[in-house]
C-alpha atoms as a PDB file:
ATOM      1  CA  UNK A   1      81.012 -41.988 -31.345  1.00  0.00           C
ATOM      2  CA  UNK A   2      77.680 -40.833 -29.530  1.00  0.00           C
ATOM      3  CA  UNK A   3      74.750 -43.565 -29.044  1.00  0.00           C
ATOM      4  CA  UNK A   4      72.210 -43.207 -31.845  1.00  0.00           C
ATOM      5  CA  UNK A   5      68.880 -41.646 -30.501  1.00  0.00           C
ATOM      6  CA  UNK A   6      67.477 -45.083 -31.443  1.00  0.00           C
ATOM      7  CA  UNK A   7      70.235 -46.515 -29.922  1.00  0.00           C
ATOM      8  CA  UNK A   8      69.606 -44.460 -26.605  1.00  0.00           C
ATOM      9  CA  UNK A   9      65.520 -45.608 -26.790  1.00  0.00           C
ATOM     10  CA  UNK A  10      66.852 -49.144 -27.423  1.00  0.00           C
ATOM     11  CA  UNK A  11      69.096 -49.316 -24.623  1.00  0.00           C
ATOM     12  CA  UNK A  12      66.273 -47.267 -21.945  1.00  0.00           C
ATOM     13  CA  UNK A  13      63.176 -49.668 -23.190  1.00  0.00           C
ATOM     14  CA  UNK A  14      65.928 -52.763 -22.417  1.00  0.00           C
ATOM     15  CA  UNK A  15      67.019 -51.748 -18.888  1.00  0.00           C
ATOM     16  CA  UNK A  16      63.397 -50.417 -17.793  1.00  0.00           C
ATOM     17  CA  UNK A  17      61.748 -53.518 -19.069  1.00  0.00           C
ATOM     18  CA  UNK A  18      64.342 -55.830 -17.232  1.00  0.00           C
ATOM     19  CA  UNK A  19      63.921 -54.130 -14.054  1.00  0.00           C
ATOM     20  CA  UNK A  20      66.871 -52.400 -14.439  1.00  0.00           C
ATOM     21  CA  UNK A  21      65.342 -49.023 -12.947  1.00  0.00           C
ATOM     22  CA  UNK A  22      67.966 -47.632 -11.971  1.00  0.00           C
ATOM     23  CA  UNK A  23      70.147 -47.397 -15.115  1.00  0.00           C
ATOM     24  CA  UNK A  24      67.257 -46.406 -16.900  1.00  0.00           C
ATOM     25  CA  UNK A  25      66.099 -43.357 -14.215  1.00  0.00           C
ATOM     26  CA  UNK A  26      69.920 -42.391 -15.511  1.00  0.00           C
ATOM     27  CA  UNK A  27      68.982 -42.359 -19.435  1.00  0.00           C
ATOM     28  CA  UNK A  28      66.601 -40.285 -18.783  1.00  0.00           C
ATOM     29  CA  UNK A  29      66.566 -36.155 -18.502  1.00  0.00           C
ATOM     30  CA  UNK A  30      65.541 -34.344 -15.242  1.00  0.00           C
ATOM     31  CA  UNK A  31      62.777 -32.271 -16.997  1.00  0.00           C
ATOM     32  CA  UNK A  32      61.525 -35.998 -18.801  1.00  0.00           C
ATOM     33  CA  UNK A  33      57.754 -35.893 -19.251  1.00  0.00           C
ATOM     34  CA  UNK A  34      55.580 -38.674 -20.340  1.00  0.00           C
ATOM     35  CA  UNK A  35      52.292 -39.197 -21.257  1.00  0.00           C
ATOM     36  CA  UNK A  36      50.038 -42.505 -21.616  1.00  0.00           C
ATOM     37  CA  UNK A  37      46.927 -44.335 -21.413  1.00  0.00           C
ATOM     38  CA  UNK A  38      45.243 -43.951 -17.657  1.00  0.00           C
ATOM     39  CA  UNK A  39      47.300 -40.686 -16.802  1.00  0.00           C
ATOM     40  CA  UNK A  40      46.093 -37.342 -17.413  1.00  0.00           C
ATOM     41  CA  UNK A  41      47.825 -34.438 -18.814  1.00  0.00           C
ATOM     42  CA  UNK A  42      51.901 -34.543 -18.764  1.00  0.00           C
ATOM     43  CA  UNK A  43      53.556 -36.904 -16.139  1.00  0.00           C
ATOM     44  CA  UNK A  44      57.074 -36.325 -14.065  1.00  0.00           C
ATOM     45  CA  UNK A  45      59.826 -38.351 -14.116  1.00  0.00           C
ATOM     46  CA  UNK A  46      59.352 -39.211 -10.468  1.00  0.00           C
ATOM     47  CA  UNK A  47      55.901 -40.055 -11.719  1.00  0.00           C
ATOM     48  CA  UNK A  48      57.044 -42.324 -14.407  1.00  0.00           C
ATOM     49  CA  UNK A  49      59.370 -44.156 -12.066  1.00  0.00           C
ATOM     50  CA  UNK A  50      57.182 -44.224  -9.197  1.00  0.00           C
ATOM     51  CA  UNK A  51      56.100 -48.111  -8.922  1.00  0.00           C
ATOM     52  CA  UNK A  52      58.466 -49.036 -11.277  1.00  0.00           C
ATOM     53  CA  UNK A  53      60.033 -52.307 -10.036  1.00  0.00           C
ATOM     54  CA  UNK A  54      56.512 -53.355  -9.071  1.00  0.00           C
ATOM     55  CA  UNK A  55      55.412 -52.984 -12.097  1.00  0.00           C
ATOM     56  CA  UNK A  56      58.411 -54.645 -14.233  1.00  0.00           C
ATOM     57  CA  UNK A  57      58.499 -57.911 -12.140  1.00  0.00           C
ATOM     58  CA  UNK A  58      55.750 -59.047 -14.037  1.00  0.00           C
ATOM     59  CA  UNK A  59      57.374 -58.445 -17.012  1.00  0.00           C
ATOM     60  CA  UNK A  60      58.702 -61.668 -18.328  1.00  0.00           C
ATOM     61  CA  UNK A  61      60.095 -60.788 -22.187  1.00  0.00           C
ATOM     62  CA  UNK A  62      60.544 -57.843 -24.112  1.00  0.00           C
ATOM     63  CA  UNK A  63      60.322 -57.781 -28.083  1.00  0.00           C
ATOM     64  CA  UNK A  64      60.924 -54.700 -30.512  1.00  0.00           C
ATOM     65  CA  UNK A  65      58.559 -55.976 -33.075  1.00  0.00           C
ATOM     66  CA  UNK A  66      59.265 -52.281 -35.237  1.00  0.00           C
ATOM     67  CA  UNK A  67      61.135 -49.398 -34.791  1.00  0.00           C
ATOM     68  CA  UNK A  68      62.060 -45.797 -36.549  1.00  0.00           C
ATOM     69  CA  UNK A  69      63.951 -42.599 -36.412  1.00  0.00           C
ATOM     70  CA  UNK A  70      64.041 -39.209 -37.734  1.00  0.00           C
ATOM     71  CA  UNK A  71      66.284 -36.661 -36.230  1.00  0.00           C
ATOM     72  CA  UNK A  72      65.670 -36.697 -32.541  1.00  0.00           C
ATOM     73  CA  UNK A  73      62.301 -38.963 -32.437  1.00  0.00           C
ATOM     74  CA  UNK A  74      62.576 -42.770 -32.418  1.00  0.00           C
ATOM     75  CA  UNK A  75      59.008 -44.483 -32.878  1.00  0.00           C
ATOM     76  CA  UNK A  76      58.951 -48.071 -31.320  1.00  0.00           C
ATOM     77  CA  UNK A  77      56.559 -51.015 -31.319  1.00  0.00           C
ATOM     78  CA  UNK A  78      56.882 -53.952 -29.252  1.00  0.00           C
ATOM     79  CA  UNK A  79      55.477 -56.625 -27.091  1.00  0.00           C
ATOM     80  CA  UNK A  80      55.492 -57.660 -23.938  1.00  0.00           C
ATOM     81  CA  UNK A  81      54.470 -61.004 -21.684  1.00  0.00           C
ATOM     82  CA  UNK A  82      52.718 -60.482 -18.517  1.00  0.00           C
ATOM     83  CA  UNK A  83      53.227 -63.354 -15.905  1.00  0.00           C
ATOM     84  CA  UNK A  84      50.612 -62.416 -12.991  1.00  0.00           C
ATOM     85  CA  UNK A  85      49.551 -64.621 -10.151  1.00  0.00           C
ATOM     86  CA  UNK A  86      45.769 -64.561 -12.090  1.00  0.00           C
ATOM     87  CA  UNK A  87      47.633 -65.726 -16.013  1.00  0.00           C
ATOM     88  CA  UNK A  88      49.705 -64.871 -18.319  1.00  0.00           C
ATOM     89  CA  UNK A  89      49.283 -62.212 -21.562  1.00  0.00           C
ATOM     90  CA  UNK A  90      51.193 -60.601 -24.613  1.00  0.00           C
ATOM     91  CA  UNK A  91      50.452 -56.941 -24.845  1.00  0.00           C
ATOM     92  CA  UNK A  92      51.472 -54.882 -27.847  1.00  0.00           C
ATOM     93  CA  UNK A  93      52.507 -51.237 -27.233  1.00  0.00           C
ATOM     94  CA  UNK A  94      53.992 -48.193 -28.971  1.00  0.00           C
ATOM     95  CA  UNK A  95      56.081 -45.259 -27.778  1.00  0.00           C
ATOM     96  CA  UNK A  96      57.051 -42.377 -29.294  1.00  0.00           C
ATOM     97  CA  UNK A  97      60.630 -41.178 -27.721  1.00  0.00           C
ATOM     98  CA  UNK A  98      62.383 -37.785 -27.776  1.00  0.00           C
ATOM     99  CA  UNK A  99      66.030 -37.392 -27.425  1.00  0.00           C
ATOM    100  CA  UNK A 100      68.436 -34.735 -26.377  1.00  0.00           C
ATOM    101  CA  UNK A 101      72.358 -35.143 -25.854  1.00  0.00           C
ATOM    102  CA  UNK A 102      72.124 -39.257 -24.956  1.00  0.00           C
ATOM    103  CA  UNK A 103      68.636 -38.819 -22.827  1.00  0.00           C
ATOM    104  CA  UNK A 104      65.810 -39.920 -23.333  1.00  0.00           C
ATOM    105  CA  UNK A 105      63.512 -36.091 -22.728  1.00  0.00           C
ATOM    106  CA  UNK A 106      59.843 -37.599 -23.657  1.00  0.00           C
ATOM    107  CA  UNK A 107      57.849 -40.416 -24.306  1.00  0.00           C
ATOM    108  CA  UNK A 108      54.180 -40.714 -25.495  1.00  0.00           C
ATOM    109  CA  UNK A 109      52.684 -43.704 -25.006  1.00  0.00           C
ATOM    110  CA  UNK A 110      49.898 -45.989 -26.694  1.00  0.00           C
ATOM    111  CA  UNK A 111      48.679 -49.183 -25.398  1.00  0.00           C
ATOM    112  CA  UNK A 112      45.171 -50.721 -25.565  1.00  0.00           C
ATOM    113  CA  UNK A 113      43.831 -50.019 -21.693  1.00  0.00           C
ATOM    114  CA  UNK A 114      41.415 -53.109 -21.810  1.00  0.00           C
ATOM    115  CA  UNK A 115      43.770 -55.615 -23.025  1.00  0.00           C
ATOM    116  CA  UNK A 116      44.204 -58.789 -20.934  1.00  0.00           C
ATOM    117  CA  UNK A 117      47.979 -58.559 -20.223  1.00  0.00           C
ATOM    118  CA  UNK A 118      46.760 -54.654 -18.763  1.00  0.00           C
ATOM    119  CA  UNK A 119      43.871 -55.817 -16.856  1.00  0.00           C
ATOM    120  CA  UNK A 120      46.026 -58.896 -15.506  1.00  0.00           C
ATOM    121  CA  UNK A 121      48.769 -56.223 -14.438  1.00  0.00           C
ATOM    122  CA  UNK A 122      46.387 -53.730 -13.452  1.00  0.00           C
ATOM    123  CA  UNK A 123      45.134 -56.587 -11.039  1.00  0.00           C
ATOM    124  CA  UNK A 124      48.143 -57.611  -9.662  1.00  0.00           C
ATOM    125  CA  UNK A 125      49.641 -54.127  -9.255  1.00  0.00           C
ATOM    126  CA  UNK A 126      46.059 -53.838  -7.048  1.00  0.00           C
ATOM    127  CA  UNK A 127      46.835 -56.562  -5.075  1.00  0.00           C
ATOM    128  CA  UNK A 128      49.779 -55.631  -3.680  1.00  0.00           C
ATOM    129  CA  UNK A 129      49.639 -52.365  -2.639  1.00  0.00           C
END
């Protein structure tokens, strides 16, 4: 029996936020788009990915705090804790996923820009490029 699409979200949000990059560039589809906070217009999937693993390693736990489904869209809230070199923070976030045959084909996403644990990452991501 085929994955859920909230199973499919589930399973991409798990192996992206574990570092995991590579099994989650391969739940994703080739024409993915994305859109978030600090991006304008419509992003690529190479965009998306680009600076992934940077990003992630200062990821240090991952919690679904709320998530739902209708048809193809699977609305998710969770949490994560930031571990920088300059502190530690919780961030909440939401994304709003769109699947097609087991990939994930969209994602809008919805974070608070000027939280700490974004500023902290946004720092650290700064400071090693």
């Amino acid at each position: 029996m085929p994955a859920s699409p909230a199973q499919v979200v589930t399973a991409f949000l798990q192996a992206f936020m574990s570092g995991d990059i590579d099994r989650a560039r391969h739940m994703v589809s080739e024409d993915f788009w994305f859109q978030a906070p600090l991006h304008d217009g419509r992003g690529s999937k190479s965009t998306y990915f680009a600076g992934a693993e940077a990003k992630t390693r200062f990821i240090r736990a991952f919690r679904i705090l709320r998530q739902w489904a209708e048809g193809a869209d699977v609305s998710t809230v969770y949490e994560l804790d930031i571990h920088t070199p300059d502190g530690d923070a919780t961030m909440a976030m939401s994304e709003w996923h769109t699947v097609h045959a087991g990939l994930v084909t969209s994602t809008y996403m919805v974070f608070d820009s000027s939280a700490r644990a974004a500023q902290l990452l946004g720092h650290a991501l700064g400071a090693h490029h």
